[in-house]
Structures are given as C-alpha cells and as structure tokens.
Protein backbone atom coordinates (compact mmCIF):
# COMPACT_ATOMS: atom_id res chain seq x y z
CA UNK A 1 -7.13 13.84 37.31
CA UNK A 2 -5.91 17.14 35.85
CA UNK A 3 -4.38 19.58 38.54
CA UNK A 4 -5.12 23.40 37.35
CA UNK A 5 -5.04 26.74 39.25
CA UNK A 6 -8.83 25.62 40.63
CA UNK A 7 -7.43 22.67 41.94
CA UNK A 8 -7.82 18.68 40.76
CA UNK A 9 -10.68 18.61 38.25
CA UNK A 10 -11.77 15.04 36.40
CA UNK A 11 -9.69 14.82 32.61
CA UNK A 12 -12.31 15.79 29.81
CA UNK A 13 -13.57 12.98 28.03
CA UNK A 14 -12.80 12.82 24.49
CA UNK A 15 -14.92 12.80 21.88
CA UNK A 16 -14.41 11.45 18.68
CA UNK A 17 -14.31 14.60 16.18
CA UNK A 18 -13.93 15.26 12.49
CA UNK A 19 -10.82 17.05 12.00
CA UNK A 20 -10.56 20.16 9.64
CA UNK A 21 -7.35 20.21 8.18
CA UNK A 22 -3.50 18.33 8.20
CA UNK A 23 -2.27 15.60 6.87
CA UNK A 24 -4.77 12.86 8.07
CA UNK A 25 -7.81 14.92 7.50
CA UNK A 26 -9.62 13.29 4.16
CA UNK A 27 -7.84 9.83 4.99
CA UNK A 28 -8.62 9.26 8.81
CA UNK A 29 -11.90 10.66 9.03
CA UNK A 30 -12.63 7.98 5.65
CA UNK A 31 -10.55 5.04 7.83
CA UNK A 32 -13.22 5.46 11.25
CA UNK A 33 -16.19 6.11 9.06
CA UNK A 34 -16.32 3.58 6.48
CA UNK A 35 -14.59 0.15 7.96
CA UNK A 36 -14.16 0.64 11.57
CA UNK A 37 -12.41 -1.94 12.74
CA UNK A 38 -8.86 -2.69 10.96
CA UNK A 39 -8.88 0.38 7.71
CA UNK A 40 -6.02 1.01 6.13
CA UNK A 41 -5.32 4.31 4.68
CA UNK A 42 -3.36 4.88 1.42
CA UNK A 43 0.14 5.33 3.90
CA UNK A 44 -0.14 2.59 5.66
CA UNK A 45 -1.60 3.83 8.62
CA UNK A 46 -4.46 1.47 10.37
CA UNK A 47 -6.91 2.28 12.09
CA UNK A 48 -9.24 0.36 14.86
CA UNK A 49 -12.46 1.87 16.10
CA UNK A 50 -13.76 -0.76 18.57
CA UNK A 51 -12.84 -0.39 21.79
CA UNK A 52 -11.74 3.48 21.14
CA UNK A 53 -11.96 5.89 18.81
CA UNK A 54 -10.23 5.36 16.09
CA UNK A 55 -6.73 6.62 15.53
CA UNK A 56 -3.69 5.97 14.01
CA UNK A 57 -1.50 5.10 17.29
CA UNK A 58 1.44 3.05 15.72
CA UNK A 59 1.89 0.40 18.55
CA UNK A 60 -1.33 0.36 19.34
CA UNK A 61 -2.35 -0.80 15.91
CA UNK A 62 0.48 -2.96 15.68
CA UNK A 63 -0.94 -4.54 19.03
CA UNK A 64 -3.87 -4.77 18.39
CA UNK A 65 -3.21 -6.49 14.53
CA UNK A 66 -1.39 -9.05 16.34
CA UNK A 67 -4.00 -9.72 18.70
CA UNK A 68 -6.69 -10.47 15.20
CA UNK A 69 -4.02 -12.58 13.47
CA UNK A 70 -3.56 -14.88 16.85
CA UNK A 71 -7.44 -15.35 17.32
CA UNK A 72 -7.75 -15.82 13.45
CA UNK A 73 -7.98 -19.51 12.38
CA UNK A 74 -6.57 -19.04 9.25
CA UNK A 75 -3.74 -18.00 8.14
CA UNK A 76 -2.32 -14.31 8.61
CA UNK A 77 -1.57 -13.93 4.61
CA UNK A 78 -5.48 -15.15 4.42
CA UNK A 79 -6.66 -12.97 7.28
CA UNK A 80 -4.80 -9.62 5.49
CA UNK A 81 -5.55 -10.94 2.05
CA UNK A 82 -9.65 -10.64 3.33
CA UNK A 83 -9.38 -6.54 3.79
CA UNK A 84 -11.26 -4.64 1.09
CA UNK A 85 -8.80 -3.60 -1.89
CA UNK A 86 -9.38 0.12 -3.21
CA UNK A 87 -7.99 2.48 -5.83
CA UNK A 88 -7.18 5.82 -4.53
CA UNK A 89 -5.45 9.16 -6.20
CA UNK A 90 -2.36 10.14 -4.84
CA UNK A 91 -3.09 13.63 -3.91
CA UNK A 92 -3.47 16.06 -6.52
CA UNK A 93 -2.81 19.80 -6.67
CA UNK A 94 -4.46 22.70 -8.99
CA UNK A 95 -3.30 26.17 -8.88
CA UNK A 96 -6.07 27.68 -7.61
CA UNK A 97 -8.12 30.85 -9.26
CA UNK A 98 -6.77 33.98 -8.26
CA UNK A 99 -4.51 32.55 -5.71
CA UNK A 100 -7.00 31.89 -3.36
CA UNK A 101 -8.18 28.83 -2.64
CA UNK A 102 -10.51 29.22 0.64
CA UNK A 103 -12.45 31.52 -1.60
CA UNK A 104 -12.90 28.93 -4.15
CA UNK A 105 -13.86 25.92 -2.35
CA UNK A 106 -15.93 28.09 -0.46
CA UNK A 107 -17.42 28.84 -3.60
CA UNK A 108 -17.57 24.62 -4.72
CA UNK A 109 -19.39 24.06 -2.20
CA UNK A 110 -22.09 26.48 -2.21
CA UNK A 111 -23.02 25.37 -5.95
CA UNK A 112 -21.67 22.02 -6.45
CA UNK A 113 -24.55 19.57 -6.58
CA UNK A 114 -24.09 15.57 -5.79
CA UNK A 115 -27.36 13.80 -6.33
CA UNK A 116 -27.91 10.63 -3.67
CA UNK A 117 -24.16 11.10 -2.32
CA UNK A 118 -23.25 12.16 1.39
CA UNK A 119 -21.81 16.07 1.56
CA UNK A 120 -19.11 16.84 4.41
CA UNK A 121 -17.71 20.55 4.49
CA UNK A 122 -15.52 19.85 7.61
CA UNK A 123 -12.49 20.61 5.58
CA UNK A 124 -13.90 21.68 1.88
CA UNK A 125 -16.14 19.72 0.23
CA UNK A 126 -15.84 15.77 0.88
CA UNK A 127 -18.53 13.68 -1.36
CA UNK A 128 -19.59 10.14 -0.19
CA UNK A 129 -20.89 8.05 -2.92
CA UNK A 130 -21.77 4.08 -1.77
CA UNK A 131 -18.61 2.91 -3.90
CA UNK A 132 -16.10 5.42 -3.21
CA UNK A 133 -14.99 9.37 -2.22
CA UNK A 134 -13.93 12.84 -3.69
CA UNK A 135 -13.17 15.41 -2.12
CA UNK A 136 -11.66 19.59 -2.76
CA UNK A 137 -10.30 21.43 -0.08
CA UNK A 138 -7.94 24.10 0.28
CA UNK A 139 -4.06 24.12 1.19
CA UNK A 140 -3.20 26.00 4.10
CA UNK A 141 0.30 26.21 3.34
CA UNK A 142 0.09 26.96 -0.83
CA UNK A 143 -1.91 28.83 -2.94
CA UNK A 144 -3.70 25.17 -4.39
CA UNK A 145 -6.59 23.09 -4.30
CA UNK A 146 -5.88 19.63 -2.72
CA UNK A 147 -8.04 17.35 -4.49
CA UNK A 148 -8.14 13.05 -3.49
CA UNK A 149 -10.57 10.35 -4.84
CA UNK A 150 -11.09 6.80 -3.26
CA UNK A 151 -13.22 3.98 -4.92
CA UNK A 152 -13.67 0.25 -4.76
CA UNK A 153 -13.27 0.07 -8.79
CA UNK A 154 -11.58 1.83 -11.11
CA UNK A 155 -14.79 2.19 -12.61
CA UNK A 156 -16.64 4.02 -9.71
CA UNK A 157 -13.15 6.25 -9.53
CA UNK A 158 -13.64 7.00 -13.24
CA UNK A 159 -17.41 7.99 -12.32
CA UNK A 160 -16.33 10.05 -9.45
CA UNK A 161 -13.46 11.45 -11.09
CA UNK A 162 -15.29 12.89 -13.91
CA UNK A 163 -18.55 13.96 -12.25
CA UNK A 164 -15.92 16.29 -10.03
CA UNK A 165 -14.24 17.54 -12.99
CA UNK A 166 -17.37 18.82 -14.94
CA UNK A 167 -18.71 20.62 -11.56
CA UNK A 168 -15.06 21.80 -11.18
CA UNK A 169 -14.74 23.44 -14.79
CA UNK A 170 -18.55 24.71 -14.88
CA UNK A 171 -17.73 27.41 -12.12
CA UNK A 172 -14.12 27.63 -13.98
CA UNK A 173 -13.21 26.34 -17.08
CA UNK A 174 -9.36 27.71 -17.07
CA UNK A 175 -8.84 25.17 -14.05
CA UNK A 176 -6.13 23.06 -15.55
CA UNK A 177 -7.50 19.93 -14.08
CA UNK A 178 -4.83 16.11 -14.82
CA UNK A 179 -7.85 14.35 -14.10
C-alpha cells in the first residue's frame, strides 16, 4: 500500500511499456520483444521476461541465470554456448541536417518506406525485419542522429545496413553516413 494525502490507496500495477528515450531504449525494448526469456543485449545486460516483465535488474538476472544453469543437465559452457549469436553496430552518430535532429527523424519517418518489416516510432524510427533491426532516432543531449543495427548474419546486417542508407541519403544526400 501507498500512503498519500487521501489516505492508503493499493500500489499501481505496472505495466510493461516501451520506453522513448535513454540508454536502454533500442536495446531493452529488442531484449523483451524478441527472446524473452534469458536476451542479452550488446552490454551485457540480460534480460528475463517470464515471471515479470522484463528488465535489466542485475541480481535478479544473476539469480535467476543461476537458477537455469542448476536445472540444466548439461553443462553451463553448453547451456550459454546454446543462446542465439548476433552481429550488432556499436552505436553510430551523424551530424544531423541543420542541427536538428527531432526535425529530421521526424521527417524519416514520415517517408521512409520498409516493405514486409515491423515499424516502431516510440523513440524514432525502429525497423523489424525477421533476421535483424535498424533503427534512427534522435539525441537528446547532441545535435546527432543515433543510428544501431542488429542481425543474426552479417549478411542480413549488410541488407539492413544498406537499405537504411539509401532511404537515409534519398531525403539527404550530404548525410555523411560510415555505413
């Protein structure tokens, strides 16, 4: 129970919720919606769905990792060595047009078109393909685009890479893209 001026009042029930910005915001959201149970993110943050929803809670995941590695019956190297492998960007920065990068992304996603992918616009634009991620948002502490990618081959991050870049440069080719 929560005391306030009212009086005792039942705590509000939290929901699980995309969040909009910081620096979990493309890799967390990814972590609870694609693996559930046991994703690692590119820091080495884990997260586990079941049984809540989904955070990165240091002892928590370290408790409940432990508890998966006891009930395995094999080994925990072969237990670990079963997680999906992916290849992901390191974050990458572009100076965005006119110093303003709200107005651009805003922009991205208005035209930008994915065929048969997944669009999110919590925070930007985030683009779901079966085999991997991009996604373009703003920095809301520099004038930059914040731009991460996330596939399960360098192949698919090639494909993703490059179908990002052309919609990128088509709305402005002076974007001095290192991908």
């Amino acid at each position: 129970m929560h005391r306030s001026p009212a009086g005792p009042h039942p705590a509000p029930r939290r929901q699980p919720a995309d969040v909009e910005d910081g620096p979990f915001a493309d890799q967390g959201q990814d972590a609870r919606d694609r693996c559930g149970a046991g994703r690692r993110d590119e820091r080495g943050h884990f997260f586990f769905k079941e049984r809540w929803y989904g955070f990165d809670d240091g002892i928590y995941a370290a408790a409940r990792l432990l508890e998966i590695l006891a009930a395995s019956p094999r080994s925990p190297s072969e237990t670990l060595g079963a997680l999906p492998n992916g290849i992901s960007t390191p974050e990458i920065k572009v100076d965005a047009p006119d110093g303003d990068p709200h107005s651009f992304v805003e922009w991205f996603r208005d035209e930008a078109k994915f065929e048969g992918a997944r669009l999110s616009t919590i925070d930007g634009l985030r683009v779901d393909f079966p085999d991997g991620w991009g996604l373009v948002r703003a920095s809301n502490t520099t004038p930059v685009l914040v731009m991460r990618f996330d596939a399960d081959s360098p192949e698919a991050l090639a494909r993703i890479k490059a179908d990002f870049r052309t919609q990128l440069l088509a709305l402005r080719p002076d974007l001095a893209l290192p991908f």
